[in-house]
N, C-alpha and C. Protein backbone atom coordinates (compact mmCIF):
# COMPACT_ATOMS: atom_id res chain seq x y z
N UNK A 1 8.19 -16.01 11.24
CA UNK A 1 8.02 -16.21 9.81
C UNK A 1 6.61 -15.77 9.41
N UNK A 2 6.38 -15.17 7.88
CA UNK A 2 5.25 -14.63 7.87
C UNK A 2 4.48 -15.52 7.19
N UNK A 3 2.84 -15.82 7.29
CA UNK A 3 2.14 -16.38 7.08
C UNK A 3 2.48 -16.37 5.42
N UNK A 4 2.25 -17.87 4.79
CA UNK A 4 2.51 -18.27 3.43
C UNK A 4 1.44 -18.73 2.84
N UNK A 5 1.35 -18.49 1.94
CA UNK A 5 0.55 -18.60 0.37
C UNK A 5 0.29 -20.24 0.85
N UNK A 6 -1.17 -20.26 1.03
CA UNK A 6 -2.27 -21.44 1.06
C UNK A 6 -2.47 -21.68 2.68
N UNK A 7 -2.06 -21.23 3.48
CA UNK A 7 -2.41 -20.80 4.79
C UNK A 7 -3.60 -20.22 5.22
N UNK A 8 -4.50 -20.75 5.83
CA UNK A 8 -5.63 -19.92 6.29
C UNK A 8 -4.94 -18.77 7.56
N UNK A 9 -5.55 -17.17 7.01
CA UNK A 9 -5.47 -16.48 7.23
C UNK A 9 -5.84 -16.17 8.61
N UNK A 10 -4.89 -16.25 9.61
CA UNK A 10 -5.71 -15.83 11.01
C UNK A 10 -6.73 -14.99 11.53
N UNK A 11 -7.61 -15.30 12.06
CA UNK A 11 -8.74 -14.30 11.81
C UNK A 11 -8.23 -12.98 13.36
N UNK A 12 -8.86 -12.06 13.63
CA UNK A 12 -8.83 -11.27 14.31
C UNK A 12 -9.94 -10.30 14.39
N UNK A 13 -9.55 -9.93 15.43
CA UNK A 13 -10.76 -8.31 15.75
C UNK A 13 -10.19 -7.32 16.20
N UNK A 14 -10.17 -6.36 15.50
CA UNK A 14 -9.35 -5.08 15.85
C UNK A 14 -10.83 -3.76 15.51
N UNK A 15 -10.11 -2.78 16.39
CA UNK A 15 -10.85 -1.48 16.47
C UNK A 15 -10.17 -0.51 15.00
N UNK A 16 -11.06 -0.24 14.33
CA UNK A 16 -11.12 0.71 13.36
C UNK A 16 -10.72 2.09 13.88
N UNK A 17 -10.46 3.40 13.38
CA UNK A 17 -10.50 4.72 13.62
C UNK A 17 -11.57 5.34 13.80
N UNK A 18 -12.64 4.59 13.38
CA UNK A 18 -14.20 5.13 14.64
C UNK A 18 -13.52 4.58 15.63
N UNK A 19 -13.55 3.39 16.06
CA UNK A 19 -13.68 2.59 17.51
C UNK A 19 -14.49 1.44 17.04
N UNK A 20 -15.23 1.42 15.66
CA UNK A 20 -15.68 0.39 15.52
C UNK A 20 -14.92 -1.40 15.72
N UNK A 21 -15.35 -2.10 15.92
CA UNK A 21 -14.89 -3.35 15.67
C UNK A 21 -14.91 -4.16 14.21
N UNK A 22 -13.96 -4.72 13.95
CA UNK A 22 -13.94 -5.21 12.80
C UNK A 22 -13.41 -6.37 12.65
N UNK A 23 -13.74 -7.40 12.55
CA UNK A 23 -13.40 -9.29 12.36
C UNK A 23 -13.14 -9.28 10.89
N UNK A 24 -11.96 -9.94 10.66
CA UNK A 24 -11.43 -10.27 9.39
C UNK A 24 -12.55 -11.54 8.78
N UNK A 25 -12.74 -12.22 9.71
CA UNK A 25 -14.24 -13.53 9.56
C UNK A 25 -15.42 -12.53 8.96
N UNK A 26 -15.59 -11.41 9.13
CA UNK A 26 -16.87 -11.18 8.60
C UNK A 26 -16.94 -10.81 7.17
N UNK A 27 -15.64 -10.76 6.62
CA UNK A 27 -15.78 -10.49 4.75
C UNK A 27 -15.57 -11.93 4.52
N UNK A 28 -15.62 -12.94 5.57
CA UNK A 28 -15.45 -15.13 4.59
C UNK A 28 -16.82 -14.72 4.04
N UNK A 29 -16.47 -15.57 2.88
CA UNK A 29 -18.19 -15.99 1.97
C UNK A 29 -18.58 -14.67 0.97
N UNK A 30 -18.28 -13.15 1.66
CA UNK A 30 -18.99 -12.28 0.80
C UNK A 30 -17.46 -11.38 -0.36
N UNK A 31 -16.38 -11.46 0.61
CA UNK A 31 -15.25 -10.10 -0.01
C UNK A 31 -13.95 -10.69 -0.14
N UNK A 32 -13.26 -10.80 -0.91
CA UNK A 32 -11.70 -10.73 -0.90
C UNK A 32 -11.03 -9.57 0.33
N UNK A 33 -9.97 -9.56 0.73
CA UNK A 33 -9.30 -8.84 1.68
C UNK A 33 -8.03 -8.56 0.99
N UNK A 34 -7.95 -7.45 1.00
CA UNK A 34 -6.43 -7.23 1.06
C UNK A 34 -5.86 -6.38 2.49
N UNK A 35 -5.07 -7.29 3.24
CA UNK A 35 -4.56 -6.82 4.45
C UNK A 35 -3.48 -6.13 4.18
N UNK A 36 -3.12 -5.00 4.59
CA UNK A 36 -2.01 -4.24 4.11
C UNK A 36 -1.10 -3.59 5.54
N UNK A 37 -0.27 -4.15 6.11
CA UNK A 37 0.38 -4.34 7.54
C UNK A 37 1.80 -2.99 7.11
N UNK A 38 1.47 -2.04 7.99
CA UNK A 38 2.28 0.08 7.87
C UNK A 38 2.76 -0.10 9.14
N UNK A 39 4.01 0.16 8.92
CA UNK A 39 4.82 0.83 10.41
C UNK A 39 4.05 1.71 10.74
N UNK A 40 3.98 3.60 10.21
CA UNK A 40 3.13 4.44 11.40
C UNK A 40 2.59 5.19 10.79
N UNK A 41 1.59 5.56 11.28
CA UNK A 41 0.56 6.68 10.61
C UNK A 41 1.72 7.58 10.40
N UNK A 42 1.21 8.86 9.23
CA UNK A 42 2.65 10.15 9.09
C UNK A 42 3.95 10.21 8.99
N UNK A 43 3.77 8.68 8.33
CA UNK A 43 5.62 8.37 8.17
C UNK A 43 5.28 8.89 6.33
N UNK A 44 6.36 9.62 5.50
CA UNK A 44 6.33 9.64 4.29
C UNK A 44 6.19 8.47 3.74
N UNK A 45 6.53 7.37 3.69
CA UNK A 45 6.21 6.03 2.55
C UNK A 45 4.87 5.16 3.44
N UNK A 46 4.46 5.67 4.56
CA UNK A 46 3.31 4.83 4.86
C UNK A 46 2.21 6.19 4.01
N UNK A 47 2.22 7.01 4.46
CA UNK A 47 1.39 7.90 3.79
C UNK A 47 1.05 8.10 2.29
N UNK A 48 2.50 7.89 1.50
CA UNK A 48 2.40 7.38 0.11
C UNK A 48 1.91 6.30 -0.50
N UNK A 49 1.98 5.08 0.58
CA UNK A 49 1.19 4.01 0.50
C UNK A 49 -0.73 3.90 0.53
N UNK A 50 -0.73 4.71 1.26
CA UNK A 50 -2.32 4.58 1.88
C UNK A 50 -2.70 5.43 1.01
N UNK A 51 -2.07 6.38 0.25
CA UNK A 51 -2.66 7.67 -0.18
C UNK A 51 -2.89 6.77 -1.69
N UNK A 52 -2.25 6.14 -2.32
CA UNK A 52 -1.86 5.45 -3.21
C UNK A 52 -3.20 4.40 -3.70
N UNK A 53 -3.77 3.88 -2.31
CA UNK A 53 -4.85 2.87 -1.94
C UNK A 53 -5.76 3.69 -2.20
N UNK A 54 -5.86 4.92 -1.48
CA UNK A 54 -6.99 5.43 -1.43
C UNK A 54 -7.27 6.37 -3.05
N UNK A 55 -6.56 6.59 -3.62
CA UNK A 55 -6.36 7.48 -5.15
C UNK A 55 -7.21 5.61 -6.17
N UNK A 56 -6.43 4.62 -6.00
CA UNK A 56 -7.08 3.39 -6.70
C UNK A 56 -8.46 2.27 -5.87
N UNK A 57 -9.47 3.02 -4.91
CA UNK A 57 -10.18 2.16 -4.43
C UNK A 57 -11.21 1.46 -5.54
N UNK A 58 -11.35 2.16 -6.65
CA UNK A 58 -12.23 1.47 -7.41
C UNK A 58 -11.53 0.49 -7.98
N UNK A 59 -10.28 0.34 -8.09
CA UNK A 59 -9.93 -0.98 -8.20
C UNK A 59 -10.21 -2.41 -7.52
N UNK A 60 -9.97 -2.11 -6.04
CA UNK A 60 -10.52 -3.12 -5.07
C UNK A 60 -11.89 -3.21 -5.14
N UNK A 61 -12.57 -2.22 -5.26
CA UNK A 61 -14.33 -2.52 -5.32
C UNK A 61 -14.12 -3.18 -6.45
N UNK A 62 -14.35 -2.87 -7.68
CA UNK A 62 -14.49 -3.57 -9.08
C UNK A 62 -14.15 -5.52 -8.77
N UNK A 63 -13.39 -5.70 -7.88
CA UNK A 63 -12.75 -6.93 -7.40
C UNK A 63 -13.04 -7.36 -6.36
N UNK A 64 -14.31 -6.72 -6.42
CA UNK A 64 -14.87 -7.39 -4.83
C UNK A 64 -14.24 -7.85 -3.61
N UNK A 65 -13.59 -6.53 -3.37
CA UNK A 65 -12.05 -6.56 -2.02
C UNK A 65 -12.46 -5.39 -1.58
N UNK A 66 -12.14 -6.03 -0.01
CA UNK A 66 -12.12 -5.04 1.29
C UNK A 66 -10.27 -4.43 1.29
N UNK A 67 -10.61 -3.39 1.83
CA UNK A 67 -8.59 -3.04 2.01
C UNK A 67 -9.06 -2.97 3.84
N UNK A 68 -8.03 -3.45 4.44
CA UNK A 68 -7.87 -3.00 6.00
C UNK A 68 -6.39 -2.98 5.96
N UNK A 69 -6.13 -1.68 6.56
CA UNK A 69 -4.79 -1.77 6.88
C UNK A 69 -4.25 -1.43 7.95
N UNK A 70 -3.48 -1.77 8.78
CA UNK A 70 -3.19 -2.55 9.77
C UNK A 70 -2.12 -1.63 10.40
N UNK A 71 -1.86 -0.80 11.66
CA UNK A 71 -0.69 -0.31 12.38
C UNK A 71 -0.88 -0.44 13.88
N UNK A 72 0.58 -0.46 14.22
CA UNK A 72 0.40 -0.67 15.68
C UNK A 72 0.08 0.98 16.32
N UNK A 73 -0.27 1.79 15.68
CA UNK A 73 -1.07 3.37 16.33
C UNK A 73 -2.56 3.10 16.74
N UNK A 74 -2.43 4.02 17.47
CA UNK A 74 -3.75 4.15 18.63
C UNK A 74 -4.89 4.66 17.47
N UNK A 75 -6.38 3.92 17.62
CA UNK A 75 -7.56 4.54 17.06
C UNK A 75 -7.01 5.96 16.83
N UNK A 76 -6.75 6.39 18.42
CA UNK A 76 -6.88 7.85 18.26
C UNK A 76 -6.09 8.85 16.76
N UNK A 77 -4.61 8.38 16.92
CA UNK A 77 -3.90 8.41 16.05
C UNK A 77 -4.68 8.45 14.38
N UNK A 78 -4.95 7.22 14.27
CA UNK A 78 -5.61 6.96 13.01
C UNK A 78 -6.72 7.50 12.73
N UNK A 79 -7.59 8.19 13.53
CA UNK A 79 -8.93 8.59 12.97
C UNK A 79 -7.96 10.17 12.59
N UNK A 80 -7.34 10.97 13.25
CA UNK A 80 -6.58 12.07 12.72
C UNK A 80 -5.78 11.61 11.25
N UNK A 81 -5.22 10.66 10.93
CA UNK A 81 -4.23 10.74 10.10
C UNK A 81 -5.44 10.38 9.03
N UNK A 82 -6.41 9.61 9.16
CA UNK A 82 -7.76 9.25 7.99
C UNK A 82 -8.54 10.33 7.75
N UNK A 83 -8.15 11.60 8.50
CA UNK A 83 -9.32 12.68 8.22
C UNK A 83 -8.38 12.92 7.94
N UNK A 84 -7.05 13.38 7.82
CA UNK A 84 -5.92 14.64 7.17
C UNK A 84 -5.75 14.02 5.89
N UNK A 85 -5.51 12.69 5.50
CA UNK A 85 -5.70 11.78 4.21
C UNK A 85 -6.64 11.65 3.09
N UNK A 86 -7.88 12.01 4.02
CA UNK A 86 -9.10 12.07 3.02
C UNK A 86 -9.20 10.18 3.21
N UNK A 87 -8.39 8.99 4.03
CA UNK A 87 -8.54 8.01 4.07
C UNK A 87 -9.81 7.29 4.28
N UNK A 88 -10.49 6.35 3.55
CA UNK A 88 -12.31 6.19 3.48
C UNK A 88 -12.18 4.31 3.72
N UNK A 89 -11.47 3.85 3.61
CA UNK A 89 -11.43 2.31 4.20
C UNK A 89 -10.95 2.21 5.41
N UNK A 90 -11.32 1.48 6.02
CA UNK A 90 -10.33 0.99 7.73
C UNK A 90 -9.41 0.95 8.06
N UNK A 91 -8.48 1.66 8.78
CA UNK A 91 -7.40 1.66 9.48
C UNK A 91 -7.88 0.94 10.84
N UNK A 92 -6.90 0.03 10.83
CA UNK A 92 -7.21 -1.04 12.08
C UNK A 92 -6.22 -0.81 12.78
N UNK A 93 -6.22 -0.89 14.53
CA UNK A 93 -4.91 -0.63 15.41
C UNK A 93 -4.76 -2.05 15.63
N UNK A 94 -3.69 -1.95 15.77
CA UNK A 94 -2.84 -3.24 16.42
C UNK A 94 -2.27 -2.94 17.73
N UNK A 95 -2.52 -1.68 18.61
CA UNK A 95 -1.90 -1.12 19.30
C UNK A 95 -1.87 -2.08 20.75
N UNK A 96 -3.41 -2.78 21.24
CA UNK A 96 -3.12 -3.25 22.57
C UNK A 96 -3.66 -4.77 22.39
N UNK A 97 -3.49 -5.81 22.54
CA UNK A 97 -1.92 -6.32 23.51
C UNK A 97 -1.44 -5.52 22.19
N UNK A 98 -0.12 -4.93 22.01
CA UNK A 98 0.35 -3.97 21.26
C UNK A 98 1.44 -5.52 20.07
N UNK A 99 1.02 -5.14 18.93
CA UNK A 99 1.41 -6.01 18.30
C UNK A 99 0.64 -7.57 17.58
N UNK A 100 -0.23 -7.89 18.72
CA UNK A 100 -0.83 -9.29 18.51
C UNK A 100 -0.88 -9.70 17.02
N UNK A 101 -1.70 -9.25 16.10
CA UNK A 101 -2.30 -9.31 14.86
C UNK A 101 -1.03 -9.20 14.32
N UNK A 102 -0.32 -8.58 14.08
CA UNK A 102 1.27 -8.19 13.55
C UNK A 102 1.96 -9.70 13.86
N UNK A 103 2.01 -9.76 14.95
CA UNK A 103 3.07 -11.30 15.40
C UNK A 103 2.32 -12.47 14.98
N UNK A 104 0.91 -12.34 14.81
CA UNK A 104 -0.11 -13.56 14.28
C UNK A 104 0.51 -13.76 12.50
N UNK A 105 0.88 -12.77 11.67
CA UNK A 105 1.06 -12.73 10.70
C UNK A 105 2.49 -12.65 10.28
N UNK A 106 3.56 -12.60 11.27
CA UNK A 106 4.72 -12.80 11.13
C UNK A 106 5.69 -11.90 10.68
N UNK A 107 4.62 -10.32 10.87
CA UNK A 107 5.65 -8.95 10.42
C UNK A 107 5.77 -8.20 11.63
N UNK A 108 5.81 -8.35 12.36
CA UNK A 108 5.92 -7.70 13.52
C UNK A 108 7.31 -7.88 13.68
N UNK A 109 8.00 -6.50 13.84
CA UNK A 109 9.53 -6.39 13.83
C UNK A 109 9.69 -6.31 15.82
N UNK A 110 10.19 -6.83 15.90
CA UNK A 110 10.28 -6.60 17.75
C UNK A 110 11.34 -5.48 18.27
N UNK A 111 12.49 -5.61 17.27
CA UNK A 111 13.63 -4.41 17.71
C UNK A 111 13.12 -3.05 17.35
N UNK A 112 11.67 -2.54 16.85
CA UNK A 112 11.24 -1.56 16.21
C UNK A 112 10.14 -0.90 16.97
N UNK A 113 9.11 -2.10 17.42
CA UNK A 113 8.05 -2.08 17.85
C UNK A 113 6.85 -1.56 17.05
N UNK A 114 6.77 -2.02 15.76
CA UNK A 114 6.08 -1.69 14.66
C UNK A 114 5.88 -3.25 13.43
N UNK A 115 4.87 -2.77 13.23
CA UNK A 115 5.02 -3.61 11.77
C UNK A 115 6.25 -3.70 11.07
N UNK A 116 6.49 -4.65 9.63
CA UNK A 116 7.25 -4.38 8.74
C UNK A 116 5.79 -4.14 7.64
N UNK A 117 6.08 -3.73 5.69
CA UNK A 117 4.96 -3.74 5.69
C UNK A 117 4.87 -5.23 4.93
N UNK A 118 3.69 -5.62 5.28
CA UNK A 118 3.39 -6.96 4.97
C UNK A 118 2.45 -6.78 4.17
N UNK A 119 2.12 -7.58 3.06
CA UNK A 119 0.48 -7.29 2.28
C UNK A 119 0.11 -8.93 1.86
N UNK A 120 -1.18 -9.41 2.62
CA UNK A 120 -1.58 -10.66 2.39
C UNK A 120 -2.85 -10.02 1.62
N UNK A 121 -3.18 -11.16 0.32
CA UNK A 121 -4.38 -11.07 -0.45
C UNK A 121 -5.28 -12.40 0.35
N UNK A 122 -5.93 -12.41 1.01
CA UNK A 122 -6.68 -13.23 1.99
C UNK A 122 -8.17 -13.28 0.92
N UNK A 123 -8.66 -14.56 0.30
CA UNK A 123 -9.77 -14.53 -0.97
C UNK A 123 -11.06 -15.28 0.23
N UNK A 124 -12.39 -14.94 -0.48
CA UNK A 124 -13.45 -15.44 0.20
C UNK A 124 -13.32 -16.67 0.93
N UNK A 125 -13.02 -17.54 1.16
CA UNK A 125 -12.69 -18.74 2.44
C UNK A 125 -11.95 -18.46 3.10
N UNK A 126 -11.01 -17.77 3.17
CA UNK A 126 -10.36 -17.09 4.14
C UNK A 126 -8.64 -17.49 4.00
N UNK A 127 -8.38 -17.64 2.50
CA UNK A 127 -7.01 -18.60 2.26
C UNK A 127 -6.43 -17.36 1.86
N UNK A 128 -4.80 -17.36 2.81
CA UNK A 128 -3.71 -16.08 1.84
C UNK A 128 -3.93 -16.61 0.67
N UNK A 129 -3.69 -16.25 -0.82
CA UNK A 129 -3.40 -16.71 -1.90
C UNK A 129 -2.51 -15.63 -2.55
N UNK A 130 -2.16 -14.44 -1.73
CA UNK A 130 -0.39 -14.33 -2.19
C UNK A 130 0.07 -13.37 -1.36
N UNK A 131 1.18 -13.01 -1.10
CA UNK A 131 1.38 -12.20 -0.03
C UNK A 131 2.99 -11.63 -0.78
N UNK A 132 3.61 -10.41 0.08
CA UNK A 132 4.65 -9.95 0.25
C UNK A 132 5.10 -9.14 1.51
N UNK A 133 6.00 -9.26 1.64
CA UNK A 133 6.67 -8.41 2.35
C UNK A 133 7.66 -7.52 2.42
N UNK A 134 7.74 -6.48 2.58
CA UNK A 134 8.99 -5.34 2.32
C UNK A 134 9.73 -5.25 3.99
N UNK A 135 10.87 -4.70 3.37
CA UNK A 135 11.27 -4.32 4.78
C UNK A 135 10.75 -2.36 5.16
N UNK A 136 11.06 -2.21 6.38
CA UNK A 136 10.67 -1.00 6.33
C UNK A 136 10.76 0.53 5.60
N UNK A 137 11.78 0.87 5.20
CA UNK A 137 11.87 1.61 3.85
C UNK A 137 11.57 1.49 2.47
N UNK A 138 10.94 0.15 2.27
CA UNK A 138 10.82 -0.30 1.07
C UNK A 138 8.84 -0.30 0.48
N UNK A 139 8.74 0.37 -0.24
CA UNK A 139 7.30 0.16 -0.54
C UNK A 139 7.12 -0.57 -1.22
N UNK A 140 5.49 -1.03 -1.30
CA UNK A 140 4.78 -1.73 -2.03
C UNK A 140 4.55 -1.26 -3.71
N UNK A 141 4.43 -2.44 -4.26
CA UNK A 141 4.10 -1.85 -5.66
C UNK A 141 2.23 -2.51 -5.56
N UNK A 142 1.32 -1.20 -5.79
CA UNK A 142 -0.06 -1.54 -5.77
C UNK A 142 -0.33 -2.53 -6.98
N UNK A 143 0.26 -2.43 -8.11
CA UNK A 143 0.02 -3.56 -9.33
C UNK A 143 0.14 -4.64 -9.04
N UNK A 144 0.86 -5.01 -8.00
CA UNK A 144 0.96 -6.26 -7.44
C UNK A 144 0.41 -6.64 -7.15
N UNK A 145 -0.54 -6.31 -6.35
CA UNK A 145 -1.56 -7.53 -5.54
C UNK A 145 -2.57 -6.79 -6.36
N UNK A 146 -2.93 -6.07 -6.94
CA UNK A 146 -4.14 -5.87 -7.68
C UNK A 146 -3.77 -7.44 -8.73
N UNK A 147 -2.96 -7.07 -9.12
CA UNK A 147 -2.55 -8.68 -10.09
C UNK A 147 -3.31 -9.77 -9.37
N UNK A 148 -2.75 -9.92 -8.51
CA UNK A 148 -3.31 -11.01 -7.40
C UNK A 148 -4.42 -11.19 -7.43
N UNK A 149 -5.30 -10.09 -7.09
CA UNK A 149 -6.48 -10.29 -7.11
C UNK A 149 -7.50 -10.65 -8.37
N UNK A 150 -6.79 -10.28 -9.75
CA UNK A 150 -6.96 -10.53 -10.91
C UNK A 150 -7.06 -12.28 -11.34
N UNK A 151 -6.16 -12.93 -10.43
CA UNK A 151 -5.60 -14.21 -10.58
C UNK A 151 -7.18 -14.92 -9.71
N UNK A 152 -7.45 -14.69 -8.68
CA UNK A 152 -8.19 -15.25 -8.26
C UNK A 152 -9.63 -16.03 -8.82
């Protein structure tokens, strides 16, 4: 089951598409989060998704929000698909233990071996305060959690 609205947000550390490290704990106190959980780099509706994020980032800045978004693909993977994208926020792997962060948040499809996509709005203390989930063919609507974040 996926993590619900007033749930503190599990924290984690995942490798970025540098290789950097990145703790969801280090935006408590300063950033809103929007976690945004993609089956695979170069799939058409994950790419429409991210491309989508990345066309509205001054939205999330203006709202003092981080975007990380979340696949079970290798750094390697993702630093290619963020340079062919023009992608400028974090792509985080979920790739090894393969899944963890995914099953911490309750979208991790197991018959797939991928995410579903999940999108938690995680606000400065570190509380979901709204989330959705699609199944895998199904995209996100970005007005949505921009709303969300509006609400906060």
């Amino acid at each position: 089951m996926a993590i619900q609205v007033g749930d503190k947000a599990p924290d984690f550390e995942l490798k970025d598409n540098h290789g950097r490290a990145v703790k969801l704990s280090d935006f408590r106190g300063s950033k809103n989060v929007v976690l945004l959980f993609y089956p695979f780099a170069f799939t058409g509706v994950c790419t429409g998704e991210l491309c989508e994020v990345r066309d509205n980032l001054p939205k999330f800045s203006a709202r003092d929000t981080q975007v990380l978004a979340v696949s079970n693909d290798s750094i390697h993977t993702l630093r290619v698909f963020a340079e062919q994208e023009g992608l400028e926020y974090p792509l985080l792997s979920d790739f090894w233990p393969h899944g963890e962060v995914s099953r911490a948040y309750g979208v991790f499809a197991e018959d797939k071996g991928c995410a579903v996509r999940g999108t938690f709005v995680v606000d400065k203390d570190g509380l979901v305060r709204w989330t959705v989930v699609n199944a895998l063919p199904d995209a996100r609507d970005l007005s949505e959690y921009v709303s969300a974040l509006d609400a906060l």
